[in-house]
Structure formats: structure tokens, C-alpha cells
PDB file of N, CA and C in Angstrom:
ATOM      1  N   UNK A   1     -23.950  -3.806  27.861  1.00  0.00           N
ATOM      2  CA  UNK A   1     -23.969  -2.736  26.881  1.00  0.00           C
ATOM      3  C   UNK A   1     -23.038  -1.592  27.287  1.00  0.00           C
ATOM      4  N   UNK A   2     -23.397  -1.874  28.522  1.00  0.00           N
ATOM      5  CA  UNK A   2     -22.221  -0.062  28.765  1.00  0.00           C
ATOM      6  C   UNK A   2     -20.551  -0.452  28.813  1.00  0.00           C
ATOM      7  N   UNK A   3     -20.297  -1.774  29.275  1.00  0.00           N
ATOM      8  CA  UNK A   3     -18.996  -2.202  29.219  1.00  0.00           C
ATOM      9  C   UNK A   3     -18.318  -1.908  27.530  1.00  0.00           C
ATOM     10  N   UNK A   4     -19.413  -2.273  26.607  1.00  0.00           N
ATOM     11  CA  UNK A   4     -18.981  -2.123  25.612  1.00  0.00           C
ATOM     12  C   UNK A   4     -18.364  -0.869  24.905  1.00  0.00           C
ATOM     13  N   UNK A   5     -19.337   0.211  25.216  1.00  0.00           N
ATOM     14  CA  UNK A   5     -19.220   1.656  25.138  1.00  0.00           C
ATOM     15  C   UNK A   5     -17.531   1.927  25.954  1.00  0.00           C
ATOM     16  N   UNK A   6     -17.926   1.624  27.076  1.00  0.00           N
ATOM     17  CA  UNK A   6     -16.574   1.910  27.582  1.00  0.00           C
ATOM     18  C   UNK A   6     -15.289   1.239  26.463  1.00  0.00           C
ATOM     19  N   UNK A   7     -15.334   0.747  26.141  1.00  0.00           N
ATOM     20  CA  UNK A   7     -14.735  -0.210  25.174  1.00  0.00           C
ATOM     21  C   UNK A   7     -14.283   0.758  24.064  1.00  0.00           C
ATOM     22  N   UNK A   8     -15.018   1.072  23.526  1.00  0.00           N
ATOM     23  CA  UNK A   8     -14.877   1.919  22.312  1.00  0.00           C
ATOM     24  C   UNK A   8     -14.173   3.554  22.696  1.00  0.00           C
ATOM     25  N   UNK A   9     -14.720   3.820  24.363  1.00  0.00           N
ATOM     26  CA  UNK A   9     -13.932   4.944  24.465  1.00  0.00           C
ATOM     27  C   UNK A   9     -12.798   4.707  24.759  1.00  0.00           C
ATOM     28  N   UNK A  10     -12.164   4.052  25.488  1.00  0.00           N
ATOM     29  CA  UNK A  10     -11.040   3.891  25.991  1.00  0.00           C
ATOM     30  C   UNK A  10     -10.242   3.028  24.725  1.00  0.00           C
ATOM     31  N   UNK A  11     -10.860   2.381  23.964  1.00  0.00           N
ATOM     32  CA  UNK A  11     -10.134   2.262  22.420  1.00  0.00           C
ATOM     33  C   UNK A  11      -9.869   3.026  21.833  1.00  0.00           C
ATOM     34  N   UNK A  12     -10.898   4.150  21.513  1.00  0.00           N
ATOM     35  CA  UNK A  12     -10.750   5.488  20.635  1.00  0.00           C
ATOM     36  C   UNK A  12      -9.528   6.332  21.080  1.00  0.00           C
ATOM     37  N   UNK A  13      -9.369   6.289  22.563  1.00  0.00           N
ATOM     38  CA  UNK A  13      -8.703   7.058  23.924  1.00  0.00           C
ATOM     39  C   UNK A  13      -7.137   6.553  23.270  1.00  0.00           C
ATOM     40  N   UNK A  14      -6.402   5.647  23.258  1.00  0.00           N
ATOM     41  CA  UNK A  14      -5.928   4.948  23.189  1.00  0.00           C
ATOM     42  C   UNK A  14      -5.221   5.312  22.048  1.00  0.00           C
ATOM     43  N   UNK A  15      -5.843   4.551  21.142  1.00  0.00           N
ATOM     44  CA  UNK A  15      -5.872   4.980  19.176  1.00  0.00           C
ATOM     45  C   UNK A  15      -5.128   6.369  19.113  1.00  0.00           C
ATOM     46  N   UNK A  16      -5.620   7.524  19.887  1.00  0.00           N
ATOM     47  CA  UNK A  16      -5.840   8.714  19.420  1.00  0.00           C
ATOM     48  C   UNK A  16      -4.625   9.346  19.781  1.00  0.00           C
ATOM     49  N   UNK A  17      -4.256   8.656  20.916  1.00  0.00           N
ATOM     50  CA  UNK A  17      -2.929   9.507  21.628  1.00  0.00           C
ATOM     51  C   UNK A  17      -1.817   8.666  21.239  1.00  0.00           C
ATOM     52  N   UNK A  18      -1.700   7.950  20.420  1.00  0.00           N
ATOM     53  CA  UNK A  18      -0.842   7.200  19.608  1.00  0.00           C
ATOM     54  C   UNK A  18      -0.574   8.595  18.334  1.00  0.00           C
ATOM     55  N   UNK A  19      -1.734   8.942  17.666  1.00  0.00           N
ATOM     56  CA  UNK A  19      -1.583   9.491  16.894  1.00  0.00           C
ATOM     57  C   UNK A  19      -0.361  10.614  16.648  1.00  0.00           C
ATOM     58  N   UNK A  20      -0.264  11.693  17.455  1.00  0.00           N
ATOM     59  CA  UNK A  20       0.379  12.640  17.050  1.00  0.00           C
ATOM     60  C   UNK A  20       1.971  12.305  17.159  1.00  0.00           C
ATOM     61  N   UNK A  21       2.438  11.678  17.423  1.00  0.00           N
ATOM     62  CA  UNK A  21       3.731  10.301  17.647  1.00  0.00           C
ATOM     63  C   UNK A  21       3.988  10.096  16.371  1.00  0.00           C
ATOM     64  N   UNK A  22       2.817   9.382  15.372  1.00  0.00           N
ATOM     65  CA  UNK A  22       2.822   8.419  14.495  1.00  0.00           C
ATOM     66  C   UNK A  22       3.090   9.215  13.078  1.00  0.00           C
ATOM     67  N   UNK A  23       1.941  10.799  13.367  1.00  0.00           N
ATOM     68  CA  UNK A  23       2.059  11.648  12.292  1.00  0.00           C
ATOM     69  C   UNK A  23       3.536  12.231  12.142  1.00  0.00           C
ATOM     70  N   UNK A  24       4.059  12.911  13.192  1.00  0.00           N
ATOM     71  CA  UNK A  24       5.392  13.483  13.282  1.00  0.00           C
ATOM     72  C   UNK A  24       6.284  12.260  12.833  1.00  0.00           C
ATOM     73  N   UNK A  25       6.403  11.377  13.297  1.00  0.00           N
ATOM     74  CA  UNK A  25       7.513  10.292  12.417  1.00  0.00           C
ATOM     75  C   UNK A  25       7.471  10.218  11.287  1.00  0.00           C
ATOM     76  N   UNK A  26       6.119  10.090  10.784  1.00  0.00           N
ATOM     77  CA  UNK A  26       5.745   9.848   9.399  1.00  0.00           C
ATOM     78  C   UNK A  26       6.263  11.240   8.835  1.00  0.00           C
ATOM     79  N   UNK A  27       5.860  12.275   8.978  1.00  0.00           N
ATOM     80  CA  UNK A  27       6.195  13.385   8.116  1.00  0.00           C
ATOM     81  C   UNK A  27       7.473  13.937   8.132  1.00  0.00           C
ATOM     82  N   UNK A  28       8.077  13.373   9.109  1.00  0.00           N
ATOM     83  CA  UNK A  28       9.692  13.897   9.597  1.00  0.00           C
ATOM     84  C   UNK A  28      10.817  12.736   9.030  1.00  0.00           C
ATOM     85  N   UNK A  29      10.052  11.578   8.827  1.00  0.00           N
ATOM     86  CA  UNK A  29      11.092  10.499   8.966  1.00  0.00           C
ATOM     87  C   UNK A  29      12.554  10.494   9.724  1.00  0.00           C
ATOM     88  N   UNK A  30      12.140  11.131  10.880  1.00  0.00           N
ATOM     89  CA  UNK A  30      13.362  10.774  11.996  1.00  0.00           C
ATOM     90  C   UNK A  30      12.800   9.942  12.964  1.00  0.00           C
ATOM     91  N   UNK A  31      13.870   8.833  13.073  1.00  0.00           N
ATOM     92  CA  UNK A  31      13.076   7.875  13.927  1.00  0.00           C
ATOM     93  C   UNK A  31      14.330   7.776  14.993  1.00  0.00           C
ATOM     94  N   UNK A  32      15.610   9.009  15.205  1.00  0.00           N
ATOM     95  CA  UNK A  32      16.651   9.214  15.956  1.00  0.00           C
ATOM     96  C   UNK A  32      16.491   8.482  17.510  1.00  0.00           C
ATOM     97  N   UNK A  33      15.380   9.047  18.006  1.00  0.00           N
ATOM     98  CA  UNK A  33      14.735   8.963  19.457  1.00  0.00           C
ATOM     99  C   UNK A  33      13.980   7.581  19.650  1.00  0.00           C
ATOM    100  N   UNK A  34      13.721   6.907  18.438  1.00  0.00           N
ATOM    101  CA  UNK A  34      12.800   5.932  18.847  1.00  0.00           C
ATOM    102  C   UNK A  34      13.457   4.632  19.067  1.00  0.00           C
ATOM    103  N   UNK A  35      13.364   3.566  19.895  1.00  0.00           N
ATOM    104  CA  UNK A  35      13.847   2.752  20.186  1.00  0.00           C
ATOM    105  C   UNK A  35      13.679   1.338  19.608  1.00  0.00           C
ATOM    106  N   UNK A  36      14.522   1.213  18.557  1.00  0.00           N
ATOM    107  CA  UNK A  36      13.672  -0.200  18.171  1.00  0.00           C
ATOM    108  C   UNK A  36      13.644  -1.599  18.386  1.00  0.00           C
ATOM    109  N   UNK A  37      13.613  -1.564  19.290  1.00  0.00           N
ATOM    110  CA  UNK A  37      13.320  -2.578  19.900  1.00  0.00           C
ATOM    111  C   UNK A  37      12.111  -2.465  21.117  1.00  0.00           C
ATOM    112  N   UNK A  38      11.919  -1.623  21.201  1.00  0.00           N
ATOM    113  CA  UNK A  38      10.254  -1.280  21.882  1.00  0.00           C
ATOM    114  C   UNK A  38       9.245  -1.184  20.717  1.00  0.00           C
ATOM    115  N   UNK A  39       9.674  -0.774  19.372  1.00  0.00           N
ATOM    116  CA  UNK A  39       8.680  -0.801  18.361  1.00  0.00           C
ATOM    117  C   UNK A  39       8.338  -2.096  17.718  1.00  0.00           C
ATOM    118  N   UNK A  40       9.562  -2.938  17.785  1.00  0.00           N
ATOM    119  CA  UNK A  40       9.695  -4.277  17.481  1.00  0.00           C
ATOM    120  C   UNK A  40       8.289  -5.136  18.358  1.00  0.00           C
ATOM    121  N   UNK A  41       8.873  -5.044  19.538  1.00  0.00           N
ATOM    122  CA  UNK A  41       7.959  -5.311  20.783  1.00  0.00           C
ATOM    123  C   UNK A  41       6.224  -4.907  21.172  1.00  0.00           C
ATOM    124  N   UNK A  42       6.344  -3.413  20.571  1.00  0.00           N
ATOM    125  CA  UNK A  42       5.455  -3.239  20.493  1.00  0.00           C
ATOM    126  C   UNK A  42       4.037  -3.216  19.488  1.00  0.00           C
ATOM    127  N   UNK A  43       4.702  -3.491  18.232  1.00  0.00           N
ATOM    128  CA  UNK A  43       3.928  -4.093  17.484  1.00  0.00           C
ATOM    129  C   UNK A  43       3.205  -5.191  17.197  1.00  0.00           C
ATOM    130  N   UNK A  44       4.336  -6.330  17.666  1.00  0.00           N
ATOM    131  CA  UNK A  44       3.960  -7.660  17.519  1.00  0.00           C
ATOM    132  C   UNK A  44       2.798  -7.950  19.101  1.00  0.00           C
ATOM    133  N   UNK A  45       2.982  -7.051  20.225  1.00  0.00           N
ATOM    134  CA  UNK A  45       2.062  -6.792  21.129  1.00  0.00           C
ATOM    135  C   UNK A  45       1.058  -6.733  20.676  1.00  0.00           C
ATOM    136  N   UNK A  46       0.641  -5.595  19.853  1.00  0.00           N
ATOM    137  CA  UNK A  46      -0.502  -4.774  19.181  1.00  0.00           C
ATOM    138  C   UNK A  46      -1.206  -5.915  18.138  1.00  0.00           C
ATOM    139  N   UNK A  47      -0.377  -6.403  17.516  1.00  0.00           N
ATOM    140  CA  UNK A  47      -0.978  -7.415  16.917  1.00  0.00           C
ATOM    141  C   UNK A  47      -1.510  -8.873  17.373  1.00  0.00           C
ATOM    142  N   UNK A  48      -0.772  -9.111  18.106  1.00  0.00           N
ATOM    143  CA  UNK A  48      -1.663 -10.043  19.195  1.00  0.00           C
ATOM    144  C   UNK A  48      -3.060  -9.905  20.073  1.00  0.00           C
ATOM    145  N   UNK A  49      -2.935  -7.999  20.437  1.00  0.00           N
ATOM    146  CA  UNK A  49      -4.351  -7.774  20.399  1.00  0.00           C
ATOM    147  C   UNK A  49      -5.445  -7.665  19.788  1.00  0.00           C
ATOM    148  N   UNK A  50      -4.742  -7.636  18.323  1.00  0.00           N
ATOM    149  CA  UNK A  50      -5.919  -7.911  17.437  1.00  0.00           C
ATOM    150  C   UNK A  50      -6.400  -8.892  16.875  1.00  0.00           C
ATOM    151  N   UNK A  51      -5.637 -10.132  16.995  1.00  0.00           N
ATOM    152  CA  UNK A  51      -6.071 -11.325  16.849  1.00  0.00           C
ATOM    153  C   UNK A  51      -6.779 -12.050  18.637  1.00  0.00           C
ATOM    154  N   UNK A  52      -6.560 -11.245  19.186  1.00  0.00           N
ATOM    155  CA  UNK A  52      -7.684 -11.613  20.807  1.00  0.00           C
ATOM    156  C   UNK A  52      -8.844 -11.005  20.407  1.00  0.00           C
ATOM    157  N   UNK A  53      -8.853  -9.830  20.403  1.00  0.00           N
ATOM    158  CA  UNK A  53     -10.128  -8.871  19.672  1.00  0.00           C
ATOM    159  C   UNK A  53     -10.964  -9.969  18.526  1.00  0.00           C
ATOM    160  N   UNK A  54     -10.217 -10.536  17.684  1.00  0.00           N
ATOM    161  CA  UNK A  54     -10.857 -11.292  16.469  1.00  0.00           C
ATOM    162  C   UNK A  54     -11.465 -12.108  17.313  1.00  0.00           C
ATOM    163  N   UNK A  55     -10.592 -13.065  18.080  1.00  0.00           N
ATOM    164  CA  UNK A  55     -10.993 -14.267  18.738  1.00  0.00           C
ATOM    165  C   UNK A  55     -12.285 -14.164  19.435  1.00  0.00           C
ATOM    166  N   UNK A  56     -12.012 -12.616  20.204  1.00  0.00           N
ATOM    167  CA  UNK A  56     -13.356 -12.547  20.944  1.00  0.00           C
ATOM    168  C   UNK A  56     -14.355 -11.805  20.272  1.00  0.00           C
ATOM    169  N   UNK A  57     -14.268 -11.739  19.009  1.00  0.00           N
ATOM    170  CA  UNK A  57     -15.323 -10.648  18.409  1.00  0.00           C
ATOM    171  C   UNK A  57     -15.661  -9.991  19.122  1.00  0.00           C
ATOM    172  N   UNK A  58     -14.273  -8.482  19.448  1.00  0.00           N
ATOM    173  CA  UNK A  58     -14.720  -7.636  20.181  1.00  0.00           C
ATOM    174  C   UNK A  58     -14.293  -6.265  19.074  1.00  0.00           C
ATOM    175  N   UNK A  59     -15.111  -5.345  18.187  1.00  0.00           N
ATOM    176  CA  UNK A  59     -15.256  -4.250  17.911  1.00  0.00           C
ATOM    177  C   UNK A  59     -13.945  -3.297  18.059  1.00  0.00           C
ATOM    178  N   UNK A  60     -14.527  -3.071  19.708  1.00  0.00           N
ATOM    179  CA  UNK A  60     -13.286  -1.903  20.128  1.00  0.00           C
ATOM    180  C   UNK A  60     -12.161  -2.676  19.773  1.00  0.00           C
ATOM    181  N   UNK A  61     -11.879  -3.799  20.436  1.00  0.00           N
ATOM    182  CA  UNK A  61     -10.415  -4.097  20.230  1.00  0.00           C
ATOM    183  C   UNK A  61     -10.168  -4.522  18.488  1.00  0.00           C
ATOM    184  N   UNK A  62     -10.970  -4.966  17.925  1.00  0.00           N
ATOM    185  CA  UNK A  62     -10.651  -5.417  16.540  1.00  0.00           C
ATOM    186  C   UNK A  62      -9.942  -3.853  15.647  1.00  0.00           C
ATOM    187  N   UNK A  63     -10.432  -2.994  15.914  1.00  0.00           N
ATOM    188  CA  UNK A  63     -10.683  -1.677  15.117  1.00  0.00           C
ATOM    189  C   UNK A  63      -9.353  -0.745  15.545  1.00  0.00           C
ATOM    190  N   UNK A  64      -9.504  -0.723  16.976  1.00  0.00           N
ATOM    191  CA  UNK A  64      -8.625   0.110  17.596  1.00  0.00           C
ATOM    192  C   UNK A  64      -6.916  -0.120  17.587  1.00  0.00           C
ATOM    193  N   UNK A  65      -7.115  -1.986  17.758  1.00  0.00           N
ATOM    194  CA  UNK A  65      -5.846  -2.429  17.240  1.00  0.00           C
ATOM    195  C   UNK A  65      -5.090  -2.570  15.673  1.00  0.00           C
ATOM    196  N   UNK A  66      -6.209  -2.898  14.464  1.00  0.00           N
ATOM    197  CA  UNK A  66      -5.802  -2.857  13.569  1.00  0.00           C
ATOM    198  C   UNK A  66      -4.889  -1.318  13.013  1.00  0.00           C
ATOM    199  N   UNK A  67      -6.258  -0.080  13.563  1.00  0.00           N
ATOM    200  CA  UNK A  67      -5.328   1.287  13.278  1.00  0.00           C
ATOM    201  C   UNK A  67      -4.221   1.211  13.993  1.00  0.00           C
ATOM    202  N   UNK A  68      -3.851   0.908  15.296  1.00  0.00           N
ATOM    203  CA  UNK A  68      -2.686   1.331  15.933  1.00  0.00           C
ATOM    204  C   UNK A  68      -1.563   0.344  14.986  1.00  0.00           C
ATOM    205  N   UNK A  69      -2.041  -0.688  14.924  1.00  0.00           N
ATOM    206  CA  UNK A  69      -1.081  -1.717  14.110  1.00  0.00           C
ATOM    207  C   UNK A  69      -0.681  -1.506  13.235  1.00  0.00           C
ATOM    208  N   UNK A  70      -1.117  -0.831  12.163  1.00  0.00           N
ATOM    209  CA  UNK A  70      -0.793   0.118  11.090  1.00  0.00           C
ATOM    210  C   UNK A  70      -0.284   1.189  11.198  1.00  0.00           C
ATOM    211  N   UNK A  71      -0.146   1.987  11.864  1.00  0.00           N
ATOM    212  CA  UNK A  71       0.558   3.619  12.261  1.00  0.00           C
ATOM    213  C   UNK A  71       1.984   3.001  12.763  1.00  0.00           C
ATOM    214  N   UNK A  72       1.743   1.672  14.304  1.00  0.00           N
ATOM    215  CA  UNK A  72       3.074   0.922  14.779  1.00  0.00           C
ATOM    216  C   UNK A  72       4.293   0.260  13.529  1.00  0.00           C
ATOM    217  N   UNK A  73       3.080  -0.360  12.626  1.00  0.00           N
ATOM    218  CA  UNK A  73       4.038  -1.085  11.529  1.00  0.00           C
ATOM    219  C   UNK A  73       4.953   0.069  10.654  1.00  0.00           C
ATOM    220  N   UNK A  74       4.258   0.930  10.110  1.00  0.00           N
ATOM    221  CA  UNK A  74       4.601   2.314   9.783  1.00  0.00           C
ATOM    222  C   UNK A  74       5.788   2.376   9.962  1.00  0.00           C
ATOM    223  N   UNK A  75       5.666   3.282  11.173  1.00  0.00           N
ATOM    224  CA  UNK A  75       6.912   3.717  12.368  1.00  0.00           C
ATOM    225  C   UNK A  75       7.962   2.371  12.413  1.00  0.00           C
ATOM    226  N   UNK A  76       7.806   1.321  12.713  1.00  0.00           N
ATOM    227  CA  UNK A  76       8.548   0.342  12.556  1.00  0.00           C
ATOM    228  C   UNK A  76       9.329   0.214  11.400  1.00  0.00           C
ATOM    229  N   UNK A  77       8.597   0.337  10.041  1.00  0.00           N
ATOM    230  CA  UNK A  77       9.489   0.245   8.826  1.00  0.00           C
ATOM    231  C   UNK A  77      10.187   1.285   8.561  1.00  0.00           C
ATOM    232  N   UNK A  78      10.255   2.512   9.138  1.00  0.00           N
ATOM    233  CA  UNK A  78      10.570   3.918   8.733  1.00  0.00           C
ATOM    234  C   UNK A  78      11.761   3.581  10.119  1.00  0.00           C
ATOM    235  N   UNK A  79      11.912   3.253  10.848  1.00  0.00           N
ATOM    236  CA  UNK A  79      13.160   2.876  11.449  1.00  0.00           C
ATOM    237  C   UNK A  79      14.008   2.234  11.007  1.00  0.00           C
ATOM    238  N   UNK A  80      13.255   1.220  10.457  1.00  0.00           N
ATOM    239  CA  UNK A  80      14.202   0.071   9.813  1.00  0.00           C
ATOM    240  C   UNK A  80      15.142   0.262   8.532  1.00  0.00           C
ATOM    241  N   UNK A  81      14.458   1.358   7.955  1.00  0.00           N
ATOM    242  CA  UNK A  81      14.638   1.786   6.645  1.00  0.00           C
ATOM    243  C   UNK A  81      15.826   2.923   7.037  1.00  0.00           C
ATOM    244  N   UNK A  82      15.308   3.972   7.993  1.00  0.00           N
ATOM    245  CA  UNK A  82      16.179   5.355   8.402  1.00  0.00           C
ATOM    246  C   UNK A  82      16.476   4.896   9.702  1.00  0.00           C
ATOM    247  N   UNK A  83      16.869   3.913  10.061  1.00  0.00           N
ATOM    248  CA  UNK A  83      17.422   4.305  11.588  1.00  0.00           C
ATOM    249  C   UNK A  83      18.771   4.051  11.801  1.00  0.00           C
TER     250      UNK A  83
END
């Protein structure tokens, strides 16, 4: 039980400090600085964790990865589009 908890914080942890990254791209659409080919990389990462998460019906990871995967895909298309 407590592994799990930990789970969810260090998911939430995670999730969260992604965020202010994800908002500023989004509202700026400058993606000048961002590298794409780490976003490339790092998405298809992110999404592999969420199909492990599925696999293992694990919560934190199902949840934590889908948001990041979505903010990553985001940022990814807003490069692709403006970079």
C-alpha cells in the first residue's frame, strides 16, 4: 500500500514539473530552444510508459503518463508546425 502512494507522489512530482515547460510553449509557441529530437524521443519514451503502466495496471503510471503524453505530444506538434 505505501509503495503505491509513493507512486502517485512521485507521479504527481513528475507530471507537475513538466508543467510550467509545457504551459509557456503552449502560450508562446516558440519552440526556438527546444530540441527536437529529444521531444521526438521523448515522447515515444512517455508513451511506452504508459502502455507498461496499462500492462501492469498501475494508476500512478497509467495517469501520470497519459497527462505528460499529452502536454509532450503538444509541444512536439507545435515544433513541428513552428520550428
Amino acid at each position: 500500500m505505501i509503495g503505491e502512494w509513493v507512486g502517485y507522489v512521485a507521479a504527481s512530482l513528475t507530471t507537475l514539473s513538466f508543467l510550467p515547460q509545457a504551459i509557456k510553449t503552449i502560450r508562446t509557441r516558440d519552440t526556438s530552444g527546444i530540441s527536437l529530437g529529444m521531444y521526438v524521443v521523448f515522447t515515444v519514451g512517455v508513451a511506452c510508459w504508459f502502455l507498461y503502466g496499462l500492462a501492469l495496471t498501475s494508476w500512478p503510471m497509467i495517469v501520470s503518463n497519459l497527462l505528460t503524453l499529452g502536454l509532450s505530444a503538444t509541444i512536439l506538434t507545435l515544433k513541428l508546425r513552428h520550428g
